[in-house]
N, C-alpha and C. Protein backbone atom coordinates (compact mmCIF):
# COMPACT_ATOMS: atom_id res chain seq x y z
N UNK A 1 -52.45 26.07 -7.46
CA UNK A 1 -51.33 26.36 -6.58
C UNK A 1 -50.15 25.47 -6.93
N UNK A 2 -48.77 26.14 -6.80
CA UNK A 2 -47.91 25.08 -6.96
C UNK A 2 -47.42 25.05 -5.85
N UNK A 3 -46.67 23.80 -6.26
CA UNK A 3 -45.74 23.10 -4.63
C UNK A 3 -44.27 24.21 -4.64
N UNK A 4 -43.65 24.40 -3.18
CA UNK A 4 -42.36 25.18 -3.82
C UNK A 4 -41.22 24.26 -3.59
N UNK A 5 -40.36 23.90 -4.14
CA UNK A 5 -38.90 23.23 -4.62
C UNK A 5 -38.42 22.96 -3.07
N UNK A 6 -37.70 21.70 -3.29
CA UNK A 6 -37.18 21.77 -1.99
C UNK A 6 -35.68 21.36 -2.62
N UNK A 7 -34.77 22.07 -2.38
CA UNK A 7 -33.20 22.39 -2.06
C UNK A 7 -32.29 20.81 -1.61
N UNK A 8 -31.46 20.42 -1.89
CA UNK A 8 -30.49 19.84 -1.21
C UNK A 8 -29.56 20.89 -0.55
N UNK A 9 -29.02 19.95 0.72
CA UNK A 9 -27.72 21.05 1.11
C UNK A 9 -26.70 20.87 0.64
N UNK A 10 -26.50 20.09 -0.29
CA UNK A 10 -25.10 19.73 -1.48
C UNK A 10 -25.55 21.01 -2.38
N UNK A 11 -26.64 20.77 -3.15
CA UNK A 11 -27.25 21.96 -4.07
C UNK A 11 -27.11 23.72 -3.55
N UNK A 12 -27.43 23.64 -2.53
CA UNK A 12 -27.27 25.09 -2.05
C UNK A 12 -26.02 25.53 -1.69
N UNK A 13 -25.04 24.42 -1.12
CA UNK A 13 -23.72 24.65 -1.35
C UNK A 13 -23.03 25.15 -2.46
N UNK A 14 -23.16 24.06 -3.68
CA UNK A 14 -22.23 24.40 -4.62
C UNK A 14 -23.08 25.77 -4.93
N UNK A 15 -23.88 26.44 -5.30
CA UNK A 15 -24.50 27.77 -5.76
C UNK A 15 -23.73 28.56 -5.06
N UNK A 16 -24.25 28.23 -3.54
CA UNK A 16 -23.46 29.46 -2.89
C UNK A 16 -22.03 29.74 -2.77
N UNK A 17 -20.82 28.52 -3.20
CA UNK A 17 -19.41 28.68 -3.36
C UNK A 17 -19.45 29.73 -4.82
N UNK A 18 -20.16 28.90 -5.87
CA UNK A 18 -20.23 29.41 -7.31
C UNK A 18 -20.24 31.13 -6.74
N UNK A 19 -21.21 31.47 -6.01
CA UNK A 19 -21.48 32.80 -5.93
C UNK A 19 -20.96 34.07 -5.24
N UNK A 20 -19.93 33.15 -3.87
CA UNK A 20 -19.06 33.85 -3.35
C UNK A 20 -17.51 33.40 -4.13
N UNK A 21 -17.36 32.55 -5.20
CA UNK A 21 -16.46 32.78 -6.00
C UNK A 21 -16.48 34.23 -7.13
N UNK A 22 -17.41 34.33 -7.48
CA UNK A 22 -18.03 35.63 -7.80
C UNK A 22 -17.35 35.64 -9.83
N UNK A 23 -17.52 34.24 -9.97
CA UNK A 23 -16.94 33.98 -11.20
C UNK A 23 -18.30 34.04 -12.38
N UNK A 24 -19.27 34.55 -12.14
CA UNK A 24 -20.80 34.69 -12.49
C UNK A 24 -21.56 35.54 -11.64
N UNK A 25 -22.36 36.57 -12.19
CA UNK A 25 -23.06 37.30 -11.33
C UNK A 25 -24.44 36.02 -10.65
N UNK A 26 -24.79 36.97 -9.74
CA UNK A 26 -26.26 36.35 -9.29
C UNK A 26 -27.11 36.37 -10.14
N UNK A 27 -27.43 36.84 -11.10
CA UNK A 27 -28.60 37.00 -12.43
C UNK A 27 -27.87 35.68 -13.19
N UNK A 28 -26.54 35.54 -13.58
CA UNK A 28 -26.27 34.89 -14.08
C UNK A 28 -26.56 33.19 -13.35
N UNK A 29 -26.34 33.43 -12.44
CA UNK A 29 -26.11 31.88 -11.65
C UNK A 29 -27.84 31.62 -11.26
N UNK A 30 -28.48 32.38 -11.43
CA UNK A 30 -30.08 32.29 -11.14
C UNK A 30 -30.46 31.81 -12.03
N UNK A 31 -30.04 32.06 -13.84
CA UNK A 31 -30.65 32.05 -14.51
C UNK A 31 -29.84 30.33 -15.15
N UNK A 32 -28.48 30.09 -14.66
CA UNK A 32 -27.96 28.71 -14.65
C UNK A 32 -28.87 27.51 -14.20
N UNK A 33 -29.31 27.99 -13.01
CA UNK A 33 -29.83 27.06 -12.24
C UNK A 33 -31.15 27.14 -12.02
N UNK A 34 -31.76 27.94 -12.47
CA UNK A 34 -33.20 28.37 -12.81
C UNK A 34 -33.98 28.69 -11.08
N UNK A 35 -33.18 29.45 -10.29
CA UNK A 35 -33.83 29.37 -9.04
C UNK A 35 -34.46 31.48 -9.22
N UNK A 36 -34.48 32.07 -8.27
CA UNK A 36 -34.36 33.41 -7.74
C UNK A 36 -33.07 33.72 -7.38
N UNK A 37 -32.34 35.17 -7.47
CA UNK A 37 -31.60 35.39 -7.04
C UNK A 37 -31.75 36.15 -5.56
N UNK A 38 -32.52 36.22 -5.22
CA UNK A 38 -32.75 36.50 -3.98
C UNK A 38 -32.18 35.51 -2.82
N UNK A 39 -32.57 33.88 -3.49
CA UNK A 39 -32.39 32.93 -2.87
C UNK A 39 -31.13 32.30 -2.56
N UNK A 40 -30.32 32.69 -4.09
CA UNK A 40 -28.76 32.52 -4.47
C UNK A 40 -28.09 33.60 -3.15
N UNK A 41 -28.36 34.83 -3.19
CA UNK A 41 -27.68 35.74 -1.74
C UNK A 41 -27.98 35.66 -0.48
N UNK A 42 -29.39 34.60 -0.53
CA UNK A 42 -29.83 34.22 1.29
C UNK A 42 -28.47 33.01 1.16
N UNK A 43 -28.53 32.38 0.27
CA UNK A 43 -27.73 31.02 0.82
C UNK A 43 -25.65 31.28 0.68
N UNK A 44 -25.97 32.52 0.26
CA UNK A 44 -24.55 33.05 -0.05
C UNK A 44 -23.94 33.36 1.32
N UNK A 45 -25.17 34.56 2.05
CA UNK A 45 -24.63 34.84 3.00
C UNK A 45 -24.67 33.73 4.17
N UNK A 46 -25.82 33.44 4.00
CA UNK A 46 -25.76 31.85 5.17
C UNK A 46 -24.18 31.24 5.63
N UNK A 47 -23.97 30.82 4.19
CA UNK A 47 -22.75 29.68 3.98
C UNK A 47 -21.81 30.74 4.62
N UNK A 48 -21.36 32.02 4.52
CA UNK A 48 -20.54 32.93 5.04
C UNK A 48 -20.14 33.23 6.42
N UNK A 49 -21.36 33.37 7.12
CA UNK A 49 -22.08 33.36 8.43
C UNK A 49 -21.92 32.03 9.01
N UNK A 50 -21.63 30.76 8.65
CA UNK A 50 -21.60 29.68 9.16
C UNK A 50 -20.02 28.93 8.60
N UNK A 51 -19.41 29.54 8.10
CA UNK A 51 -18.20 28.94 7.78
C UNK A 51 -16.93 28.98 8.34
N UNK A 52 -17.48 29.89 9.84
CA UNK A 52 -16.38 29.73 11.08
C UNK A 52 -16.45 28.93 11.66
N UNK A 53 -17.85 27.87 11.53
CA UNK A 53 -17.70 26.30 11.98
C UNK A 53 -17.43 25.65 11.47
N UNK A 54 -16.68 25.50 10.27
CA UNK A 54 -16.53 24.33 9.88
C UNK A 54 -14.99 23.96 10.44
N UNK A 55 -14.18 25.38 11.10
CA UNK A 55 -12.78 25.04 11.47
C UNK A 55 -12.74 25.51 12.93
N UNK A 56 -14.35 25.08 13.61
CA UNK A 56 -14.20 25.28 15.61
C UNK A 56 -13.68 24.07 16.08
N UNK A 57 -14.01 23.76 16.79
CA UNK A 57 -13.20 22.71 18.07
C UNK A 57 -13.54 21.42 17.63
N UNK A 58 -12.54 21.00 17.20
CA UNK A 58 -12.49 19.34 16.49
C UNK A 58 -13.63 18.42 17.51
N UNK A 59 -13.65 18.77 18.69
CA UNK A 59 -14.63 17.70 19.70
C UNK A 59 -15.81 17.73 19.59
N UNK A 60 -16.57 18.75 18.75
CA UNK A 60 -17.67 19.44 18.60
C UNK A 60 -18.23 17.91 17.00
N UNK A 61 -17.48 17.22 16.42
CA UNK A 61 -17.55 16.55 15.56
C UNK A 61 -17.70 14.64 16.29
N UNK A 62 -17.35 14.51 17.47
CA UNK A 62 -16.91 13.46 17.69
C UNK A 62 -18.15 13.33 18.93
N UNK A 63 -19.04 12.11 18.48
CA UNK A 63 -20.12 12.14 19.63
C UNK A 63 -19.70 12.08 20.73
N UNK A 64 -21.11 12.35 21.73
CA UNK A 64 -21.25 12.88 23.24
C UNK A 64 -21.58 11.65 23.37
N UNK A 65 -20.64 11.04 24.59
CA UNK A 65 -21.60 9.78 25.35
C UNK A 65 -21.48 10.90 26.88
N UNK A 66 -23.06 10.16 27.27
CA UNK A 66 -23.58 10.42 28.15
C UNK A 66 -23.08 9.89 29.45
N UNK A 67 -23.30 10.06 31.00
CA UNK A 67 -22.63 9.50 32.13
C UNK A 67 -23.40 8.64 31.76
N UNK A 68 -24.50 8.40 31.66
CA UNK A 68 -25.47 6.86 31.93
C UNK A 68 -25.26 5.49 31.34
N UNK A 69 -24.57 6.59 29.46
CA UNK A 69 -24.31 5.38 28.95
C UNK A 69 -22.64 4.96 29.20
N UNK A 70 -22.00 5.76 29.67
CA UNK A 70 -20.72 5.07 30.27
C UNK A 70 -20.78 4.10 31.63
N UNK A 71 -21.74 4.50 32.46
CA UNK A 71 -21.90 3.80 33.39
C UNK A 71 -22.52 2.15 33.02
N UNK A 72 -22.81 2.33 32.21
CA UNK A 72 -23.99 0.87 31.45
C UNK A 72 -22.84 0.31 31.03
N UNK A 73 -21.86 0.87 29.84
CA UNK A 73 -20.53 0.29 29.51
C UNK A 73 -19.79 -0.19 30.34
N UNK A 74 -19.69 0.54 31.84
CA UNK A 74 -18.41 -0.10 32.97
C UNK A 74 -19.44 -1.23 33.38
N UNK A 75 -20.59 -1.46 33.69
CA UNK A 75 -20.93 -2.52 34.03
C UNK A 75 -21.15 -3.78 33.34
N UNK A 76 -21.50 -3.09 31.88
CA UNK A 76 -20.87 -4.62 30.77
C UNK A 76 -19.43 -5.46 31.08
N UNK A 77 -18.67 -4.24 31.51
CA UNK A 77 -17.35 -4.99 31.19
C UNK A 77 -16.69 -5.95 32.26
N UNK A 78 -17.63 -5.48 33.55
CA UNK A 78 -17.31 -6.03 35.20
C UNK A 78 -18.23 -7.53 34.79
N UNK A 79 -19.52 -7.48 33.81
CA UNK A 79 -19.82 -8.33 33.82
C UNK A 79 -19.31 -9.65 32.98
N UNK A 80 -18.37 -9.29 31.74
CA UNK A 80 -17.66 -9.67 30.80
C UNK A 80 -16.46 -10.76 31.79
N UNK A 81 -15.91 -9.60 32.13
CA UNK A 81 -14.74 -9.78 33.33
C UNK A 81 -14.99 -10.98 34.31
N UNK A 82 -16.19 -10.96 34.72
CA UNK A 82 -16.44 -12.16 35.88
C UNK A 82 -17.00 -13.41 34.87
N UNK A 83 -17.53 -13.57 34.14
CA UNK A 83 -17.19 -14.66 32.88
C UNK A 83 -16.61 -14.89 32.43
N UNK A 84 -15.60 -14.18 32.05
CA UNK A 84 -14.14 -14.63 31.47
C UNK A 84 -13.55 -15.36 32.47
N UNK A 85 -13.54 -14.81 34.02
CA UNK A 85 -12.54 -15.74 34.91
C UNK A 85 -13.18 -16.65 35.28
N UNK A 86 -15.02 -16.98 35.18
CA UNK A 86 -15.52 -18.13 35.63
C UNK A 86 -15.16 -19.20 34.80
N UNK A 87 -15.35 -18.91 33.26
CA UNK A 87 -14.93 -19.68 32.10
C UNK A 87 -13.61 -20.52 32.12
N UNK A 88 -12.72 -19.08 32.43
CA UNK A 88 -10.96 -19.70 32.68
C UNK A 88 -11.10 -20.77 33.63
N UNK A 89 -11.82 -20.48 35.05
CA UNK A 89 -11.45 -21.50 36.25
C UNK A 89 -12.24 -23.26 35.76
N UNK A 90 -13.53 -22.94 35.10
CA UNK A 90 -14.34 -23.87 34.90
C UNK A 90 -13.14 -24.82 33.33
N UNK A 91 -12.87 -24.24 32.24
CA UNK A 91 -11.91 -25.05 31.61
C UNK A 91 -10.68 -25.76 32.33
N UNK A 92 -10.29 -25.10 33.14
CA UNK A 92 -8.64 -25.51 33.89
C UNK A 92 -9.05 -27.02 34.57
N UNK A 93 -10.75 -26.74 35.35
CA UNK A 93 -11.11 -28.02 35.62
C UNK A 93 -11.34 -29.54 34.80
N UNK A 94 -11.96 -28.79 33.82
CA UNK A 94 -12.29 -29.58 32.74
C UNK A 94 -11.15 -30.54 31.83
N UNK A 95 -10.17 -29.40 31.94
CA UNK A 95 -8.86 -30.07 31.02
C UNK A 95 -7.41 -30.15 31.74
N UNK A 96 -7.81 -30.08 33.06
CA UNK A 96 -6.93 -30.05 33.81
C UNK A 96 -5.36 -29.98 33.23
N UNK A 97 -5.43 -28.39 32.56
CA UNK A 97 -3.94 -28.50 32.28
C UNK A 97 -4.24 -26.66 32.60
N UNK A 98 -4.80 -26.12 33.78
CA UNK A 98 -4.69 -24.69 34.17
C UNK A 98 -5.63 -23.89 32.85
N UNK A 99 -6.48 -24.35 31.99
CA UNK A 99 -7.10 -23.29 30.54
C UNK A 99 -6.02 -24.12 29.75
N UNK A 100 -5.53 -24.62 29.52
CA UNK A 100 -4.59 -24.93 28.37
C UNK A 100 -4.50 -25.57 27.76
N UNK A 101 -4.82 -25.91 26.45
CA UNK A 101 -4.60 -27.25 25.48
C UNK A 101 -2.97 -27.85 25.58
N UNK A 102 -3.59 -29.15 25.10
CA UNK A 102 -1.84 -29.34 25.22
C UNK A 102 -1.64 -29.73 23.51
């Protein structure tokens, strides 16, 4: 038995541009790349069928934060916030010039 090939999606790309450029038949570009041409017109039409996403809704690219993890973020920062002003009040004591080097 043999094992069957496994594809990159860089690899199946460039074939399938090569093939909807149509600058080589499918026999030809099968026999380039030593695959089936059967396989060259599944990934032809694929790329075809899916190439109205590559120009949908720009937000669809830019991760999802979740409410939970924004809520975890506002409470980092309340906690940030009340150390920063304990820090400020605790130096002003320390160097009694208000936080300030002189």
């Amino acid at each position: 038995m043999t094992k069957r090939k496994r594809y990159s999606a860089e690899f199946k790309a460039k074939v399938a541009l090569e093939a909807i450029r149509e600058e080589l038949t499918t026999a030809e570009l099968a026999k380039k790349y030593d695959i089936h041409p059967t396989m060259i017109s599944g990934w032809k039409r694929t790329a075809i069928e899916n190439m109205a996403a590559a120009f949908g809704v720009a937000s669809s690219a830019e991760p999802q934060i979740s409410a939970s993890e924004v809520e975890k973020l506002h409470a980092k920062i309340g906690q940030l916030v009340i150390e920063r002003d304990f820090l400020s009040a605790a130096s002003s004591l320390i160097l009694g010039t208000g936080g300030k080097k002189r």
